[in-house]
N, C-alpha and C. Protein backbone atom coordinates (compact mmCIF):
# COMPACT_ATOMS: atom_id res chain seq x y z
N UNK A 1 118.02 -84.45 141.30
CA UNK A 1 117.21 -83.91 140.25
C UNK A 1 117.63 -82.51 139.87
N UNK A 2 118.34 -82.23 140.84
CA UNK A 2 118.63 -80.34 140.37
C UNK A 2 119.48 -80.42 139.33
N UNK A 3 120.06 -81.13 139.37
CA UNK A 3 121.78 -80.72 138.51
C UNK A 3 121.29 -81.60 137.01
N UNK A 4 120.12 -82.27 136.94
CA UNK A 4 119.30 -82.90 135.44
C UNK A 4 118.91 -81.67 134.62
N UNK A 5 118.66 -80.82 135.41
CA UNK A 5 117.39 -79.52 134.92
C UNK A 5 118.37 -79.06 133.90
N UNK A 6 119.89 -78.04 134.90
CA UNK A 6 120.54 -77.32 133.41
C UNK A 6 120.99 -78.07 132.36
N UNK A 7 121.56 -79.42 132.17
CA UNK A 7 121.48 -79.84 131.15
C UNK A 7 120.54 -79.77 129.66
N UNK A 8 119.35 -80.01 130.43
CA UNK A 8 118.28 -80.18 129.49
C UNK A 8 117.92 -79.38 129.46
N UNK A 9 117.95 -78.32 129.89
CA UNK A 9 117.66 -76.91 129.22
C UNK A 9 118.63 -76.21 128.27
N UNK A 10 119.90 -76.75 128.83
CA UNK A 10 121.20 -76.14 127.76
C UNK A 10 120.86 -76.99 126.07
N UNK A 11 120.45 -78.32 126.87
CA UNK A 11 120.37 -79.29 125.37
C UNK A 11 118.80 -78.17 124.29
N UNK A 12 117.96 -78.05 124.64
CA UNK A 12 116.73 -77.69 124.54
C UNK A 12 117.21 -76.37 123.52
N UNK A 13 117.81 -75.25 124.37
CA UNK A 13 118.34 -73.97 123.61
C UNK A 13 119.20 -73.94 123.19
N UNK A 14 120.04 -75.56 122.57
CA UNK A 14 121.08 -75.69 121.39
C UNK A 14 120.33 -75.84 120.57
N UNK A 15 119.31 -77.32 120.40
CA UNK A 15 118.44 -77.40 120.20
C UNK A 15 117.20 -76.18 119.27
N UNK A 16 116.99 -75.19 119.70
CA UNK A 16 116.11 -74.12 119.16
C UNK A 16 117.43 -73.57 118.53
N UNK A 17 118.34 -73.19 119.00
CA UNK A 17 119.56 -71.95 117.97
C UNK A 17 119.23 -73.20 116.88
N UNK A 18 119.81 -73.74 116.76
CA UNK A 18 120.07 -75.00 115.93
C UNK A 18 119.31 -74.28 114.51
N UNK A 19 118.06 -74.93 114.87
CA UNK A 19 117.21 -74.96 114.11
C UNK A 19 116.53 -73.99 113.47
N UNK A 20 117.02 -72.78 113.82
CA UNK A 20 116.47 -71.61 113.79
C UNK A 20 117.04 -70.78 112.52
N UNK A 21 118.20 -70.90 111.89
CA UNK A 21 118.47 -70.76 110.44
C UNK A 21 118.05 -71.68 109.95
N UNK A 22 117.68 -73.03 109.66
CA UNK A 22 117.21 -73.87 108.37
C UNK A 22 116.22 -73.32 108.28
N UNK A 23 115.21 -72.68 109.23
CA UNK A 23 113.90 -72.35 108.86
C UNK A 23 114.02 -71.23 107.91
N UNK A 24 114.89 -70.24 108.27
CA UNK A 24 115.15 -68.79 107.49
C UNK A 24 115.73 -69.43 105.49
N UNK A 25 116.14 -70.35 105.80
CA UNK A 25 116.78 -70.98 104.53
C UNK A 25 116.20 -71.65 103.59
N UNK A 26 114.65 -72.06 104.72
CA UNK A 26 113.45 -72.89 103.84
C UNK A 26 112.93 -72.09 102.86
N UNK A 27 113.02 -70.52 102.50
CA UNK A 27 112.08 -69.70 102.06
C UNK A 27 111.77 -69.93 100.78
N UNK A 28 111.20 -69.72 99.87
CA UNK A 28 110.92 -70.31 98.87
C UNK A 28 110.94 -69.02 98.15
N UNK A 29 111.82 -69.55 96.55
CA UNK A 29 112.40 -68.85 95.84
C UNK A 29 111.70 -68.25 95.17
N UNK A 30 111.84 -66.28 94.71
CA UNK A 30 110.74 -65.42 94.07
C UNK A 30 109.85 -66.78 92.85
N UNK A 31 109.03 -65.97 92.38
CA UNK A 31 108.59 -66.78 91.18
C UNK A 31 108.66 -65.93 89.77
N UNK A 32 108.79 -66.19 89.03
CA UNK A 32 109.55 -65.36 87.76
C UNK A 32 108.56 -64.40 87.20
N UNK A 33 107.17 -65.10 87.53
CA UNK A 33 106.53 -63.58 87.08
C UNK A 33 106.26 -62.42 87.85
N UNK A 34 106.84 -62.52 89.49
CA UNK A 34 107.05 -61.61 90.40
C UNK A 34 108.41 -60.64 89.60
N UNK A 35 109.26 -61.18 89.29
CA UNK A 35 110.14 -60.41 88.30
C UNK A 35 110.22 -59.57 87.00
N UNK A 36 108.87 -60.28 86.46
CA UNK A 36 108.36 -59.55 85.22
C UNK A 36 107.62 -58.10 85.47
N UNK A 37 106.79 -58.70 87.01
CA UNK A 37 105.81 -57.47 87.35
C UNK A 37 107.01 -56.26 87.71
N UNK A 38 107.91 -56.49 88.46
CA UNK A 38 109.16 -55.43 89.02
C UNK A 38 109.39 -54.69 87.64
N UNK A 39 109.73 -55.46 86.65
CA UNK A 39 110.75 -54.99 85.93
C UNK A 39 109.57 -54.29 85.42
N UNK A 40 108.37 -54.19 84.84
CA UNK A 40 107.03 -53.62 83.91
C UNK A 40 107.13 -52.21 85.36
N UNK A 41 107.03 -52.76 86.42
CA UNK A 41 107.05 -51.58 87.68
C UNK A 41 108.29 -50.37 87.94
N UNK A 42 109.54 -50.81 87.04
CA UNK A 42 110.57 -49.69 87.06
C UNK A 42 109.75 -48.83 86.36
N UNK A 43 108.90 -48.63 85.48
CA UNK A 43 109.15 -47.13 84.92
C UNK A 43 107.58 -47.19 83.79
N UNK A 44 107.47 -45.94 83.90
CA UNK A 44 105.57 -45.67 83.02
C UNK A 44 106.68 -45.21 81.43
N UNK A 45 105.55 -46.19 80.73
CA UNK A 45 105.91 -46.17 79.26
C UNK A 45 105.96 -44.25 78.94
N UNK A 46 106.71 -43.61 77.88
CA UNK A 46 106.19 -42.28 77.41
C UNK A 46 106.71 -41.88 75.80
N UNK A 47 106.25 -41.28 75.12
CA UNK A 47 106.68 -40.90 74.14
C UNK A 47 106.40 -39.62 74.02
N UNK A 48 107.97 -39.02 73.35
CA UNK A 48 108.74 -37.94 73.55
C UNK A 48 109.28 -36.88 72.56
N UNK A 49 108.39 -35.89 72.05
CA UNK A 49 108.78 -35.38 70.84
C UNK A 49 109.89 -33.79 71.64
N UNK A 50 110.42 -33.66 71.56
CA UNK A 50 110.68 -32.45 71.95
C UNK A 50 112.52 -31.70 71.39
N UNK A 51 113.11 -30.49 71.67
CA UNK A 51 114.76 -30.14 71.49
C UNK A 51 116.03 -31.47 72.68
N UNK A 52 116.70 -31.32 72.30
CA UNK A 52 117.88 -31.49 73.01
C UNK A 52 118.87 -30.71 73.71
N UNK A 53 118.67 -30.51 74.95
CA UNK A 53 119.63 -29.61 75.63
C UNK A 53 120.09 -30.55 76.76
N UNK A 54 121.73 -29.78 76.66
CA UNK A 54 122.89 -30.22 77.41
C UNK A 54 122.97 -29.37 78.71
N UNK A 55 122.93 -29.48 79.66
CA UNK A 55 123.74 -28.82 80.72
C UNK A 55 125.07 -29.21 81.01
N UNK A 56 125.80 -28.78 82.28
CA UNK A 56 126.91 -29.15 82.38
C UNK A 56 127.28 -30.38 82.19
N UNK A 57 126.96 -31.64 82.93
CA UNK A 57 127.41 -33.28 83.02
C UNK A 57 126.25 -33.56 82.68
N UNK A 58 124.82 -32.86 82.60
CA UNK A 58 123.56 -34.05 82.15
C UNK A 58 122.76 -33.48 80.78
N UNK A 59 122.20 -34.36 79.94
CA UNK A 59 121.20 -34.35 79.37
C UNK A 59 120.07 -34.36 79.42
N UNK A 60 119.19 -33.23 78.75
CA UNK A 60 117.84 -33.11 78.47
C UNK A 60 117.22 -33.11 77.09
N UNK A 61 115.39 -33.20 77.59
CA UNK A 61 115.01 -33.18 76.34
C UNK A 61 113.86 -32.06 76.46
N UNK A 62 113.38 -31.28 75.88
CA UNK A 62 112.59 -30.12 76.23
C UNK A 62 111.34 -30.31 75.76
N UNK A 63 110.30 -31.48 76.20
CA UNK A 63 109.10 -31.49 75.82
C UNK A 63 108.14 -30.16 76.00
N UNK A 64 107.27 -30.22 74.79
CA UNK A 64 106.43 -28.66 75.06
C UNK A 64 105.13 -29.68 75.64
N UNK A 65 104.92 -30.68 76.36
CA UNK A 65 103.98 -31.03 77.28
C UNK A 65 104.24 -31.55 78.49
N UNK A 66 105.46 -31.99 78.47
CA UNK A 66 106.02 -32.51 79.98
C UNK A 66 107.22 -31.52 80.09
N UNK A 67 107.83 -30.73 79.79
CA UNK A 67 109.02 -29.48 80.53
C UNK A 67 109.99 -30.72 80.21
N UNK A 68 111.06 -30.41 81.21
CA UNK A 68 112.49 -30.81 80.57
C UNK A 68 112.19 -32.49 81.35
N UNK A 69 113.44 -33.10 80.39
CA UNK A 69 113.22 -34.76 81.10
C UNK A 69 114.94 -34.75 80.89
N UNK A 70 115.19 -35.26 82.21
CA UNK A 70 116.40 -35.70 82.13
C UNK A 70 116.66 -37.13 81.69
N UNK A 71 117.34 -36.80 80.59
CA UNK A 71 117.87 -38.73 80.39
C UNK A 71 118.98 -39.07 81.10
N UNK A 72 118.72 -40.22 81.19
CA UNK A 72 119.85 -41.37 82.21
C UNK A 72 120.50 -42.55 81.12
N UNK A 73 121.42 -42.78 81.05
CA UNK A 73 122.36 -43.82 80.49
C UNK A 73 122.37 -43.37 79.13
N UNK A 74 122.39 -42.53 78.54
CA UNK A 74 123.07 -42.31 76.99
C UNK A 74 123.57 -40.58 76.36
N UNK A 75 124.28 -40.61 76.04
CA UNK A 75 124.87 -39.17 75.92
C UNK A 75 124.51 -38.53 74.42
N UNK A 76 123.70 -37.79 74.52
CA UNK A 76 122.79 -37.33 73.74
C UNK A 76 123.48 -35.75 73.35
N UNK A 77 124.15 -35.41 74.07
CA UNK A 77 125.34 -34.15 73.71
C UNK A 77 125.76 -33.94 72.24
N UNK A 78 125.99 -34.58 71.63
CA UNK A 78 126.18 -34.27 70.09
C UNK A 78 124.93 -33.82 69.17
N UNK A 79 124.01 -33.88 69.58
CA UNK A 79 122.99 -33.63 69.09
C UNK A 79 122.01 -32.05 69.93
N UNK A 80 122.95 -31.60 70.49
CA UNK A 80 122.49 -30.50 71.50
C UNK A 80 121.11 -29.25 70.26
N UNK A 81 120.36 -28.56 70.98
CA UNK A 81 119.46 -28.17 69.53
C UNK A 81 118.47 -28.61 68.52
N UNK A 82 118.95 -30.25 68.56
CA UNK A 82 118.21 -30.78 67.30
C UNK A 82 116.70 -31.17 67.88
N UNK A 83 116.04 -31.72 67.17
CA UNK A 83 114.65 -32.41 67.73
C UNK A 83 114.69 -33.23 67.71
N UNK A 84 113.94 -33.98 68.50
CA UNK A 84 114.22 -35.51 68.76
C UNK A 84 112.90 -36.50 68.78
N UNK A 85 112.50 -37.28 68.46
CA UNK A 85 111.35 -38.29 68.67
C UNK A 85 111.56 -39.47 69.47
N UNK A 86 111.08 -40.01 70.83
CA UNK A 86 111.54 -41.15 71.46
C UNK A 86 110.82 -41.66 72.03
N UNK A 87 110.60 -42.73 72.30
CA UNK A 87 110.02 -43.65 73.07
C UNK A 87 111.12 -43.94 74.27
N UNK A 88 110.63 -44.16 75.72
CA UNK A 88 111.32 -44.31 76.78
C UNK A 88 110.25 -45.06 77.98
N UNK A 89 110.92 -44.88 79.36
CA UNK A 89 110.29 -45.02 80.44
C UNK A 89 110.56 -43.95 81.32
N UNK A 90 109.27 -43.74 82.55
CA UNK A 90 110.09 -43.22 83.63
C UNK A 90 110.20 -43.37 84.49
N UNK A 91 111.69 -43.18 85.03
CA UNK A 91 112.09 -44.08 86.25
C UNK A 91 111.80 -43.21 87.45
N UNK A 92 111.50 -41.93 87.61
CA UNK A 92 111.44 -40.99 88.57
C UNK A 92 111.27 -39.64 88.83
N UNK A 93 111.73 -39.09 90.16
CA UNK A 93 112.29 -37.50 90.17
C UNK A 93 113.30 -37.09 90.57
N UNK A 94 114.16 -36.74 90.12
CA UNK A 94 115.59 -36.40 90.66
C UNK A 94 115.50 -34.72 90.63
N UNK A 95 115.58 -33.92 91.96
CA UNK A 95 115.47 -32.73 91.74
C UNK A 95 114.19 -32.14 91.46
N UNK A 96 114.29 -31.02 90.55
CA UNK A 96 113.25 -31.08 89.67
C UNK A 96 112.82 -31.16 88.42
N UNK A 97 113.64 -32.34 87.75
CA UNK A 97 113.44 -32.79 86.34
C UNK A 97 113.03 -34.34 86.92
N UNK A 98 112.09 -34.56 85.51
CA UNK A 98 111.55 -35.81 85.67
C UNK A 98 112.75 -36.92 85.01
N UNK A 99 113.02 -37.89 85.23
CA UNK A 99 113.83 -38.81 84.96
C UNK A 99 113.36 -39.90 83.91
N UNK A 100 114.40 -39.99 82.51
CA UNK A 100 113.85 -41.07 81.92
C UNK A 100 114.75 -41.50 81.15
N UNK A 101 114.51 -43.30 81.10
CA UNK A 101 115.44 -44.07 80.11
C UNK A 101 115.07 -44.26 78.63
N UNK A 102 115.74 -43.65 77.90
CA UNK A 102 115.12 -43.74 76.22
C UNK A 102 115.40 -45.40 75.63
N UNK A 103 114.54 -45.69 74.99
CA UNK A 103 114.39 -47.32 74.48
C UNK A 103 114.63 -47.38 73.26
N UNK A 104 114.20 -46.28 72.49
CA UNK A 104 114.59 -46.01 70.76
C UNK A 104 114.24 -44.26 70.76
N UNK A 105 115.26 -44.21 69.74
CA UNK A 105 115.26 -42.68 69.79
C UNK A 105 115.29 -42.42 68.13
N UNK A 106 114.88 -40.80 67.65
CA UNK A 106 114.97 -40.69 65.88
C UNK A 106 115.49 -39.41 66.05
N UNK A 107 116.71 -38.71 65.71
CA UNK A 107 117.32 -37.81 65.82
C UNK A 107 116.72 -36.93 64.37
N UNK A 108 116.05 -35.75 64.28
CA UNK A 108 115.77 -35.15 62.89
C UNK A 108 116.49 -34.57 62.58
N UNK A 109 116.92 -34.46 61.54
CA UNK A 109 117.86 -33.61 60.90
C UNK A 109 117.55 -32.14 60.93
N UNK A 110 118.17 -31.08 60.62
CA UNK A 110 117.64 -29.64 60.95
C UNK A 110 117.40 -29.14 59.48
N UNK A 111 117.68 -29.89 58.21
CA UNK A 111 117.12 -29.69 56.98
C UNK A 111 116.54 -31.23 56.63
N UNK A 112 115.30 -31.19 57.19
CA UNK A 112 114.00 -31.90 57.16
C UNK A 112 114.02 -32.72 55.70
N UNK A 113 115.73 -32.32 54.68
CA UNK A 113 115.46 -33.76 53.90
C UNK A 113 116.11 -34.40 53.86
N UNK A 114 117.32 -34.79 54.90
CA UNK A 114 118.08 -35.59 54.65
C UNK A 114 117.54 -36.34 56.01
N UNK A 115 118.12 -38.28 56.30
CA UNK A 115 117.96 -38.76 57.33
C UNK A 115 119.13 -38.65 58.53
N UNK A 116 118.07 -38.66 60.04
CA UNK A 116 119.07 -38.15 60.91
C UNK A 116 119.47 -39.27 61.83
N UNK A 117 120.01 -39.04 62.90
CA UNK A 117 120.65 -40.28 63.48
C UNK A 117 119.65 -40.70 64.28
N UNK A 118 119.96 -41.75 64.59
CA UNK A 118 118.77 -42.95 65.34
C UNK A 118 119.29 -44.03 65.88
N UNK A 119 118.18 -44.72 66.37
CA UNK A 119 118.77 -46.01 67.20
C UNK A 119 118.00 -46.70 68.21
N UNK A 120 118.44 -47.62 69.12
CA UNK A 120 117.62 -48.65 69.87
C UNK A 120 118.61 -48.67 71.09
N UNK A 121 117.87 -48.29 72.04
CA UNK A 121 119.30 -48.21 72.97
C UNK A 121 119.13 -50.21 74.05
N UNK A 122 120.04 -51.02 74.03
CA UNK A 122 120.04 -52.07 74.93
C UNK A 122 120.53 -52.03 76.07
N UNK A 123 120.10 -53.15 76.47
CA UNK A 123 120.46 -53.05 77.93
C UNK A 123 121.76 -54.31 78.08
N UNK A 124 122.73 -53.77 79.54
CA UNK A 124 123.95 -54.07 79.27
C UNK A 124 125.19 -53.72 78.12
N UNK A 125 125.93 -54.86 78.23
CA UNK A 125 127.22 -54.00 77.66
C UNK A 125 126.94 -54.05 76.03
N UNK A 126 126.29 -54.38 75.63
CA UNK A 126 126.23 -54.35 73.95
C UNK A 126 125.09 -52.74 73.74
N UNK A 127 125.14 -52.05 74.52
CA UNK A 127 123.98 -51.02 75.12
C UNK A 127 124.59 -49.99 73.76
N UNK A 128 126.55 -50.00 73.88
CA UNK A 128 127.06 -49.03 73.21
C UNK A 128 127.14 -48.85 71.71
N UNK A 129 127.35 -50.03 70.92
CA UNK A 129 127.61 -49.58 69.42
C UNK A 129 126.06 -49.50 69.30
N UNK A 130 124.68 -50.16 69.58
CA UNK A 130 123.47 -50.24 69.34
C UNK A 130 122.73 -48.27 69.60
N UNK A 131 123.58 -48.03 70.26
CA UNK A 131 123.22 -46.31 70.46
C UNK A 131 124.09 -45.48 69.52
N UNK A 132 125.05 -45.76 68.24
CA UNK A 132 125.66 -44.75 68.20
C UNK A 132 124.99 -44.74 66.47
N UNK A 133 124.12 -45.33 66.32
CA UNK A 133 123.26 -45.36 65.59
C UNK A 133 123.86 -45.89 64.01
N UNK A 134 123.40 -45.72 62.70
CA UNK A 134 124.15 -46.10 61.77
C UNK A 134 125.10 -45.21 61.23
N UNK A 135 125.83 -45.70 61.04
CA UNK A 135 127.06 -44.91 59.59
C UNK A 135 127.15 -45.31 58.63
């Protein structure tokens, strides 16, 4: 009877390894409006009247109710000075500027009668001609 035992114990704890990833593999896949809530959860809606200032490598926008906001993904440098109107999100704090992604932006002109540049910024690679506004 002795020499029955390690077998069936070796069989037993192949046995458990075995089985012990299918369970990890059973998990059941997010559900899509768990994805909707994430994506609504990156960032608090804001709208954004304020100047445009450049620092060295980043862009800002100089709200006179929220202080400076750093934008993320669009280069707003040509427009350094001007005023700006935007709708965005925010994604954070980096430092001490608040962080935000612009969604549509209205560039004003600095003689208030002609129209200024604008746009809809997308997401992914079609992100670029949709930001460089019309010509």
């Amino acid at each position: 009877m002795r020499d029955a035992r390690p077998p069936a114990l070796a069989f037993v704890l192949a046995l458990i390894l075995a089985c012990a990833p299918s369970a990890q593999a059973a998990k059941p896949a997010p559900r899509p409006a768990a994805k909707a809530d994430s994506a609504q959860a990156r960032g608090e809606p804001v709208d954004i009247s304020g100047r445009v200032a450049v620092g060295l490598d980043k862009t800002f926008i100089k709200d006179q109710s929220q202080g400076y906001l750093m934008v993320q993904g669009l280069d707003l440098s040509r427009f350094a000075g001007r005023h700006i109107l935007a709708k965005g999100l925010l994604l954070g704090q980096e430092q001490e500027y608040r962080v935000v992604r612009l969604l549509e932006y209205r560039v004003l002109s600095p003689d208030d009668d002609s129209p200024g540049a604008g746009g809809t910024v997308g997401q992914g690679s079609k992100a670029a001609p949709a930001a460089r506004g019309k010509k």
